[in-house]
Protein backbone atom coordinates (compact mmCIF):
# COMPACT_ATOMS: atom_id res chain seq x y z
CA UNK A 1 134.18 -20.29 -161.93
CA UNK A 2 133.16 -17.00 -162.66
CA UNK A 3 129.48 -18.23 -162.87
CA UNK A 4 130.06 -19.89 -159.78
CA UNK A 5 131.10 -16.32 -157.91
CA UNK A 6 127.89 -14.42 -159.74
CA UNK A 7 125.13 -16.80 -158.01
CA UNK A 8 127.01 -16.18 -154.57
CA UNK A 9 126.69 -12.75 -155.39
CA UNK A 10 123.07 -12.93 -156.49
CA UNK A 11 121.87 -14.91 -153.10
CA UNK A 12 123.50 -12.10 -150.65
CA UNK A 13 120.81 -9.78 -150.23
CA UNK A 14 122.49 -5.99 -150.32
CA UNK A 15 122.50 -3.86 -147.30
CA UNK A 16 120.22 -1.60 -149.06
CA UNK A 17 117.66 -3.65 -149.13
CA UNK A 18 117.76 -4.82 -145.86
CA UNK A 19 117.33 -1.37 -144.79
CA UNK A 20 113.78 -0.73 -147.61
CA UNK A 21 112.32 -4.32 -145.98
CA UNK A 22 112.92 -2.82 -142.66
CA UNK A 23 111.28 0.63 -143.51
CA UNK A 24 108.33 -0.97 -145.10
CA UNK A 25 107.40 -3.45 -142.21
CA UNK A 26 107.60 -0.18 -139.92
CA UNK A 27 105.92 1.70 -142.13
CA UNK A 28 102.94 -1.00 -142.62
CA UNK A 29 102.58 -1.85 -138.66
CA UNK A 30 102.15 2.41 -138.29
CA UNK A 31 99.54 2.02 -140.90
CA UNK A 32 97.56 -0.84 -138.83
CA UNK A 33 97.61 1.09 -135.61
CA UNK A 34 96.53 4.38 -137.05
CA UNK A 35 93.50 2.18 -138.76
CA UNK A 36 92.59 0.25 -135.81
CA UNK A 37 91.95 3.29 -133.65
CA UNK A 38 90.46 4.97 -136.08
CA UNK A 39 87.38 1.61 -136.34
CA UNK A 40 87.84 1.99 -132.71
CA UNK A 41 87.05 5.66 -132.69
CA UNK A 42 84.00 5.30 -135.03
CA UNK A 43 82.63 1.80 -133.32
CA UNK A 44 82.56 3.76 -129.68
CA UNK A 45 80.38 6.75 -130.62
CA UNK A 46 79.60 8.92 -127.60
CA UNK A 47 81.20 8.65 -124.37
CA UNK A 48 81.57 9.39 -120.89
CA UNK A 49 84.91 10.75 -119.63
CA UNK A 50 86.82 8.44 -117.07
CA UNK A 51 86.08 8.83 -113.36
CA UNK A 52 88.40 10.70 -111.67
CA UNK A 53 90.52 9.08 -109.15
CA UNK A 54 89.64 7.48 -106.13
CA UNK A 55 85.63 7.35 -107.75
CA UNK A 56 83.80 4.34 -109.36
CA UNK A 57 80.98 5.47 -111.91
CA UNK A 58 78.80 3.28 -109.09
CA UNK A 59 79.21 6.01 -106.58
CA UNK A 60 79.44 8.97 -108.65
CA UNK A 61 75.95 10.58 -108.59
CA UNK A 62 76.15 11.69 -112.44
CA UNK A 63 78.23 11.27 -115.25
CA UNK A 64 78.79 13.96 -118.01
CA UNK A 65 78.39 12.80 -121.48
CA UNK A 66 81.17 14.73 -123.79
CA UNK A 67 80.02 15.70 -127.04
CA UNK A 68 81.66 17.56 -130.09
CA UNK A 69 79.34 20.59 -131.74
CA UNK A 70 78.78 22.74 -134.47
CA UNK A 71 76.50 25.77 -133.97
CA UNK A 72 74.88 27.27 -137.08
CA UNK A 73 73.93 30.93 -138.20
CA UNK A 74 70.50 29.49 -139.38
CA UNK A 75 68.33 33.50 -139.29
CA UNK A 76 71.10 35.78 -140.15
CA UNK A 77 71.31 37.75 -136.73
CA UNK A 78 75.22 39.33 -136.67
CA UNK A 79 77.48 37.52 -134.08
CA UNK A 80 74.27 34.79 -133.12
CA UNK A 81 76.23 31.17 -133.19
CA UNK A 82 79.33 32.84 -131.09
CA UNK A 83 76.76 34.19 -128.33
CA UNK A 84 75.13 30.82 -128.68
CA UNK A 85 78.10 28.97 -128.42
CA UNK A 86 79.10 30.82 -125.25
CA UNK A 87 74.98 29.37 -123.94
CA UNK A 88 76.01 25.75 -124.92
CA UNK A 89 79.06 25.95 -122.42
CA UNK A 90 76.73 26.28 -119.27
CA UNK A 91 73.34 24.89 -120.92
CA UNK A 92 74.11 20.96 -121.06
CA UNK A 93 75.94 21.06 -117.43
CA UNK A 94 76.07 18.74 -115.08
CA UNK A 95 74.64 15.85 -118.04
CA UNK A 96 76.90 16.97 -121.38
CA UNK A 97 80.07 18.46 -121.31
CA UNK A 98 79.41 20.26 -124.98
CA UNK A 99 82.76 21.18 -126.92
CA UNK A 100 81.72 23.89 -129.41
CA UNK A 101 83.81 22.92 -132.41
CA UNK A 102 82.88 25.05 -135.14
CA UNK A 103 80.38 28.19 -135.56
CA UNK A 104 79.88 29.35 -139.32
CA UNK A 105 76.36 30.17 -141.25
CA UNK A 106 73.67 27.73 -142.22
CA UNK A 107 73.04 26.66 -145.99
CA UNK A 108 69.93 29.88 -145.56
CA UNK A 109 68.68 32.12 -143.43
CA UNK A 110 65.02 31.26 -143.10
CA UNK A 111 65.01 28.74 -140.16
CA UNK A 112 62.35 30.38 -137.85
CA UNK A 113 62.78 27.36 -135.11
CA UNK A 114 66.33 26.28 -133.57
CA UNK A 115 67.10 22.48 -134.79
CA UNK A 116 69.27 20.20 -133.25
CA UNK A 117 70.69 18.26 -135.97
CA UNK A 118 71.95 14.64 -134.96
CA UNK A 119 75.37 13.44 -137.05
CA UNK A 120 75.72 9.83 -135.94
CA UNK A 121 73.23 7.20 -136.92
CA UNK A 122 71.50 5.92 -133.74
CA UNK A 123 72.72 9.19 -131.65
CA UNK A 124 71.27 8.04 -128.18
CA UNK A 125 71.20 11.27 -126.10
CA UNK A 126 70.05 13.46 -128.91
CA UNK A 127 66.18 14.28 -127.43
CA UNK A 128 67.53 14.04 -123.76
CA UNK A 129 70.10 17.43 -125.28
CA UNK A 130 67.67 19.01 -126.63
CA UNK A 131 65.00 18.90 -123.66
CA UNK A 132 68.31 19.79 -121.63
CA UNK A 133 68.60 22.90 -124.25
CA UNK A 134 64.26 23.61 -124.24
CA UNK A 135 64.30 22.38 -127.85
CA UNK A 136 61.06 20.25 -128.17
CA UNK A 137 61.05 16.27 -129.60
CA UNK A 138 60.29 18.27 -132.68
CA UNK A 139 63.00 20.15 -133.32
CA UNK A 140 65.26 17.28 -133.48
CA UNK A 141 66.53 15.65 -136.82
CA UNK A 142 69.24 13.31 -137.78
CA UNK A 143 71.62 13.37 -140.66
CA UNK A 144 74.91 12.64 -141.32
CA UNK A 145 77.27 14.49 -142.86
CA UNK A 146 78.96 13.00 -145.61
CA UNK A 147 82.79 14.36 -144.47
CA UNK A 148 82.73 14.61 -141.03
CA UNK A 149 86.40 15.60 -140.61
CA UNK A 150 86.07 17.57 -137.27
CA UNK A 151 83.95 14.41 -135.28
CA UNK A 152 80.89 16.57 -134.86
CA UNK A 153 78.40 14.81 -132.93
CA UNK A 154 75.31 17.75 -133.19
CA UNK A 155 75.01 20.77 -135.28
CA UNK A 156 72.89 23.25 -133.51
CA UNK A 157 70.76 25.71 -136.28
CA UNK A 158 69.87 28.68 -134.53
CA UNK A 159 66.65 29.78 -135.84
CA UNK A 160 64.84 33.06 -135.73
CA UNK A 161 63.30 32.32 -132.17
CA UNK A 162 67.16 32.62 -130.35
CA UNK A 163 66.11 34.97 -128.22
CA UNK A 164 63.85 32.71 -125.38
CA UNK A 165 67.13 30.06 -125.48
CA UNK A 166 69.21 32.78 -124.70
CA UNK A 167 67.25 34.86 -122.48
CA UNK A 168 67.01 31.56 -120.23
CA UNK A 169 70.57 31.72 -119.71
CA UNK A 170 70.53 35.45 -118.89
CA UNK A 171 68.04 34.47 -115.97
CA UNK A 172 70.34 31.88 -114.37
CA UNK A 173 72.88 34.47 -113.84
């Protein structure tokens, strides 16, 4: 009998673990959602913002791309990527809505021409920015960055020749 009463034990599954299968079927379902809009995330690349209400893209006269950038201290001039950042706000308008994401100091500072540094393979808009900015075909590039943590879609190396990108935004004010 008493062998009887330890199998009836042994096929009653504890309360315990109940509650760990429970946890770990939660826990794994959170883990598929936050992966699936991640690929979704990282499959969309750029993109336009929603139309507001009431408006269909088809009778909106232009639509704002949004993209995520970096501006780099690229020729050493003190405070350079925060006035340039403050440029970027006004300079892409009405075609990019630019979000200035990060400002810090380039690798050197010995870049005589401003770059425009494209992060995503394939970047679509980058030479349509940069004639939006005055930045020639030339002065665009692409490479990715290896850990792109903060979704940057340009880096912007400000180069010894600042001065004519800024002045233009002096003269539209």
């Amino acid at each position: 009998m008493k062998a009887d009463r330890s199998k009836s034990k042994a096929a009653k599954p504890k309360a315990g673990s109940r509650i760990i299968d429970f946890l770990l079927i939660v826990i794994s379902l959170t883990v598929l959602v936050f992966i699936g809009s991640f690929a979704l995330k990282y499959t969309q690349g750029e993109s336009a913002p929603a139309a507001p209400q009431g408006q269909t893209p088809q009778n909106q006269s232009s639509v704002s791309i949004s993209l995520r950038m970096q501006v780099l201290n690229g020729c050493g001039a003190p405070g350079v990527a925060g006035r340039f950042a403050k440029y970027l706000l006004d300079a892409g308008k009405p075609d990019f809505a630019i979000d200035v994401i990060d400002e810090r100091n380039f690798g050197s500072f010995k870049q005589e021409k401003t770059t425009l540094i494209a992060r995503r393979a394939g970047s679509p808009v980058a030479e349509r920015l940069a004639m939006k900015l005055g930045l020639s075909p030339e002065q665009v590039t692409y490479k990715e960055l290896e850990d792109n943590f903060l979704d940057i879609d340009y880096s912007l190396v400000v180069g010894s020749d600042y001065d004519k990108y800024l002045s233009r935004s002096v003269g539209k004010n």
